[in-house]
N, C-alpha and C. Protein backbone atom coordinates (compact mmCIF):
# COMPACT_ATOMS: atom_id res chain seq x y z
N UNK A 1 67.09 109.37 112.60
CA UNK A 1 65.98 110.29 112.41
C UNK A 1 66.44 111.71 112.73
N UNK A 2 65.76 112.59 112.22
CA UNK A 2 65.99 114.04 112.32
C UNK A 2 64.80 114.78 112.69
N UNK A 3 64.95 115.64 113.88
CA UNK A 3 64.38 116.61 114.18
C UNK A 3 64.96 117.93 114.78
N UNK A 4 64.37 119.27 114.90
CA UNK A 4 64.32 120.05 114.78
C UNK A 4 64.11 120.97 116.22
N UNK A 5 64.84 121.95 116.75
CA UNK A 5 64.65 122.32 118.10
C UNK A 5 63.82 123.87 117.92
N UNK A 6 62.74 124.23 118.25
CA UNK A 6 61.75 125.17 117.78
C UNK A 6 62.43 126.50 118.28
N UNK A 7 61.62 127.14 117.89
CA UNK A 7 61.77 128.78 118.39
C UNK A 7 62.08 128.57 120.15
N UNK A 8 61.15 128.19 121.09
CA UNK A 8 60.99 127.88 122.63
C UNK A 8 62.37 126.84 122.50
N UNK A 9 62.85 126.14 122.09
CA UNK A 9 63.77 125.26 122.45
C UNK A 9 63.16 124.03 122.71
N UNK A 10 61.87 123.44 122.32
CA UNK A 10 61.65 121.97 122.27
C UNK A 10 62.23 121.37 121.12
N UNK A 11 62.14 120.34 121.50
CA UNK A 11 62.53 119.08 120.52
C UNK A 11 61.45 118.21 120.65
N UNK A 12 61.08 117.69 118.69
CA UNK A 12 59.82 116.55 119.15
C UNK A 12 60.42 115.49 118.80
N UNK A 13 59.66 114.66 119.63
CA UNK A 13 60.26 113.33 119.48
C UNK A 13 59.39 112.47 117.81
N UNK A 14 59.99 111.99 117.37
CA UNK A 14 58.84 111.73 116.02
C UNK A 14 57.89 111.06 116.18
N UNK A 15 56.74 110.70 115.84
CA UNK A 15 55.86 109.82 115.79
C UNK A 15 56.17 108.51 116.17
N UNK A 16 56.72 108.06 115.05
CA UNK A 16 57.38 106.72 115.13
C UNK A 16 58.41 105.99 116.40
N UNK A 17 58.91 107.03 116.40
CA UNK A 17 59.77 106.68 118.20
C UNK A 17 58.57 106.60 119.49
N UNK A 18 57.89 107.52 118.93
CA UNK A 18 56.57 107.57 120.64
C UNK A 18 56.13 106.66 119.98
N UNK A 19 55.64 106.14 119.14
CA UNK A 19 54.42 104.86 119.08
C UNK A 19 55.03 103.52 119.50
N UNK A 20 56.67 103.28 119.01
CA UNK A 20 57.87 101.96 119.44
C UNK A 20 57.74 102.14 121.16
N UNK A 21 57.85 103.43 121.59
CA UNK A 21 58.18 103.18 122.98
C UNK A 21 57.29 103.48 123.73
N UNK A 22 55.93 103.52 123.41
CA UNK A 22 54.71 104.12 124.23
C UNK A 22 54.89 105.06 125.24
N UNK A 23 55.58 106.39 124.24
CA UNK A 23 55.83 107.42 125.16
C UNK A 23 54.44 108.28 124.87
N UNK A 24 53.63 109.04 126.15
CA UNK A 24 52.78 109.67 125.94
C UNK A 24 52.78 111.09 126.29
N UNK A 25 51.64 111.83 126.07
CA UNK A 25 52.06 113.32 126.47
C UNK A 25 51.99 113.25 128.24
N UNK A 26 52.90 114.29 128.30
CA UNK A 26 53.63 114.33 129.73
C UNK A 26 54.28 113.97 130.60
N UNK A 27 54.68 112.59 129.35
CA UNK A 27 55.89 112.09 130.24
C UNK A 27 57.35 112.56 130.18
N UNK A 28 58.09 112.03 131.42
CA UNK A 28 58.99 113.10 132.10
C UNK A 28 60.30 112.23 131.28
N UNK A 29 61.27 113.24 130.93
CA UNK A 29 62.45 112.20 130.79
C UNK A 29 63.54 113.31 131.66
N UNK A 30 64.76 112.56 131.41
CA UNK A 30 66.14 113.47 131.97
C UNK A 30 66.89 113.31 131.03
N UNK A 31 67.78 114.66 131.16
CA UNK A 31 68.53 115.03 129.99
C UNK A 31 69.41 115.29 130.58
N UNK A 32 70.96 114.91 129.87
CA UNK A 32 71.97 114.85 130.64
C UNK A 32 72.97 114.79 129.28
N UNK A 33 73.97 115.82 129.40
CA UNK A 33 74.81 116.56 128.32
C UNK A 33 76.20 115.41 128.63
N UNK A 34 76.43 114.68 127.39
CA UNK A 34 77.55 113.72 127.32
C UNK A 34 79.05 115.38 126.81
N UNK A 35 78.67 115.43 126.24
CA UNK A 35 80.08 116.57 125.91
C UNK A 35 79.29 117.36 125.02
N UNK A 36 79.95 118.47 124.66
CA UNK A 36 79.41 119.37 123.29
C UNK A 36 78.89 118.43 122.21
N UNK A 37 77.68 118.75 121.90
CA UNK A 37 76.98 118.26 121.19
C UNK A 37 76.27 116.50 120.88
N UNK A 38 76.67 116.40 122.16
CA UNK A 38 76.27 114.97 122.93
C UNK A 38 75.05 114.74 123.93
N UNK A 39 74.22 114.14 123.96
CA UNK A 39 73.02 114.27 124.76
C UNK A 39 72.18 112.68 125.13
N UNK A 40 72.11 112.85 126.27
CA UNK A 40 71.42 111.27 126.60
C UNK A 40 70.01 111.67 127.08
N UNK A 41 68.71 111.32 126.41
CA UNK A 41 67.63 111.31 127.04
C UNK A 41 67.09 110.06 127.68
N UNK A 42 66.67 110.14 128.85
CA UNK A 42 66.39 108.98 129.71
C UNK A 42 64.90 109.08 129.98
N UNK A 43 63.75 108.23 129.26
CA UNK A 43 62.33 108.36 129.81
C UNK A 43 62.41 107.93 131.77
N UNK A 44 61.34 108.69 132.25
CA UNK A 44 61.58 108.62 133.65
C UNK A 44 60.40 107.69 133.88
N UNK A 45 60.25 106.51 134.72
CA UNK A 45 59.57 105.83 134.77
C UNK A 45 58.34 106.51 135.67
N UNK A 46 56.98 105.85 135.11
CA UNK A 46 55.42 106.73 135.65
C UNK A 46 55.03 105.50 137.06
N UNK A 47 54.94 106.29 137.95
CA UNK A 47 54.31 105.71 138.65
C UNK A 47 53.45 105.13 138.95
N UNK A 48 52.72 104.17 138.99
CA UNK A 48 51.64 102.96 138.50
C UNK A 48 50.54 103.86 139.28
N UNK A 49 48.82 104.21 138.33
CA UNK A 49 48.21 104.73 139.04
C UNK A 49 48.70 106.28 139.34
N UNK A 50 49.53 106.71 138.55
CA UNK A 50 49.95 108.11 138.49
C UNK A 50 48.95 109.02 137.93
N UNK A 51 48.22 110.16 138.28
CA UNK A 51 47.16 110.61 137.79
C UNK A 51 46.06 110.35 137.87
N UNK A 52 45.67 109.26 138.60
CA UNK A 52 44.70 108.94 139.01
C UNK A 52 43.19 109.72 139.59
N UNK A 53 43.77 110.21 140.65
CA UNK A 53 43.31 111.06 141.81
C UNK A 53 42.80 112.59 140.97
N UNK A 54 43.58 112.77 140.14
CA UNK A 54 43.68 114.37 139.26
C UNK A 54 42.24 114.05 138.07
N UNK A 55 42.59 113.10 137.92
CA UNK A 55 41.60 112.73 136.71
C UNK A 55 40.08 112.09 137.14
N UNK A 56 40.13 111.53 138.65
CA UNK A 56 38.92 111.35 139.21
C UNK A 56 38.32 112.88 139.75
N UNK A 57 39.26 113.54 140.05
CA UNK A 57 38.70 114.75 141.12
C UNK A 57 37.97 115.79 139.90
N UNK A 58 38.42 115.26 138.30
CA UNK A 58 38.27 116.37 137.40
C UNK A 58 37.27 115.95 136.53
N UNK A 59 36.29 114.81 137.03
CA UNK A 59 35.29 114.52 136.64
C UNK A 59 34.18 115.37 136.15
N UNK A 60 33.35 115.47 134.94
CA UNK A 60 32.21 116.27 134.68
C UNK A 60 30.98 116.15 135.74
N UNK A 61 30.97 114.81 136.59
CA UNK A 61 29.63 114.76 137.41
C UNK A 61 30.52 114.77 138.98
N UNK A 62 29.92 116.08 139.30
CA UNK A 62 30.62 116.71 140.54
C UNK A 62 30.06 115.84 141.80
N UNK A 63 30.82 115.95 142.89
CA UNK A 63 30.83 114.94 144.20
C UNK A 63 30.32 113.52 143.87
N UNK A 64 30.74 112.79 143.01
CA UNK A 64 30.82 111.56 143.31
C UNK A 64 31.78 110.51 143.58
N UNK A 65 33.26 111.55 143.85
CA UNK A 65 34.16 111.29 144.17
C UNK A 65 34.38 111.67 145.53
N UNK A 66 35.27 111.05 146.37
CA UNK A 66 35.89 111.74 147.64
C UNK A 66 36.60 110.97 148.02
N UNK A 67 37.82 111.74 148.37
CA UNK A 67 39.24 110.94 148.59
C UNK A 67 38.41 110.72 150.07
N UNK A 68 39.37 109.64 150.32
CA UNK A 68 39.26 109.18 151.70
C UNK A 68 40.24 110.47 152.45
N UNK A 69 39.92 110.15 154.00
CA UNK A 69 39.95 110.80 154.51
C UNK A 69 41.57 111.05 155.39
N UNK A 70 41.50 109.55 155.35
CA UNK A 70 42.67 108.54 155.73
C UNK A 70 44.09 109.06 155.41
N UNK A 71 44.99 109.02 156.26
CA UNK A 71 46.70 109.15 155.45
C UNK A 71 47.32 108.04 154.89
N UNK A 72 46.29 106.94 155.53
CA UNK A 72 47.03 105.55 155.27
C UNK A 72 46.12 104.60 154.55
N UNK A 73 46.21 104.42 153.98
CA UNK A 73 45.26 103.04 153.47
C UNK A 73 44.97 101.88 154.07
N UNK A 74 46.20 101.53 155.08
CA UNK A 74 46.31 100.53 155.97
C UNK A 74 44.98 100.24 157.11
N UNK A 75 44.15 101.37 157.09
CA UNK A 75 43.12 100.97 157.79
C UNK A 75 42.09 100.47 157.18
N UNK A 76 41.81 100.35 156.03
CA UNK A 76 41.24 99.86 155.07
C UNK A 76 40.45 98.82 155.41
């Protein structure tokens, strides 16, 4: 497959590759230069429950959320 590195210097990944590997927006990869004109991209694995907290706190119906208070869950 062929793509194209923009004005900013992205590269998209095609359709067809994100839909095979259920890559979504914002996920992280690493890039790591094999020699001139050589390149390994590595998807970075998401942390289970990643975003969670961001996406409850950014709710349209305000305070019906509240993190616990807790550092630990262990008291649970």
């Amino acid at each position: 497959m062929k793509t194209t590195v923009s004005s900013k210097g992205q590269i998209v990944l095609p359709a067809e590759l994100r839909e095979q590997d259920h890559i979504m927006p914002g996920q992280q990869f690493q890039l790591e230069r094999i020699e001139e004109g050589q390149y390994l991209l590595k998807r970075q694995p998401v942390e289970d429950n990643a975003g969670v907290v961001d996406w409850l706190l950014s709710c349209p119906s305000s305070d019906w959320f509240q993190p616990l208070p807790s550092e630990s869950t262990d008291d649970l």
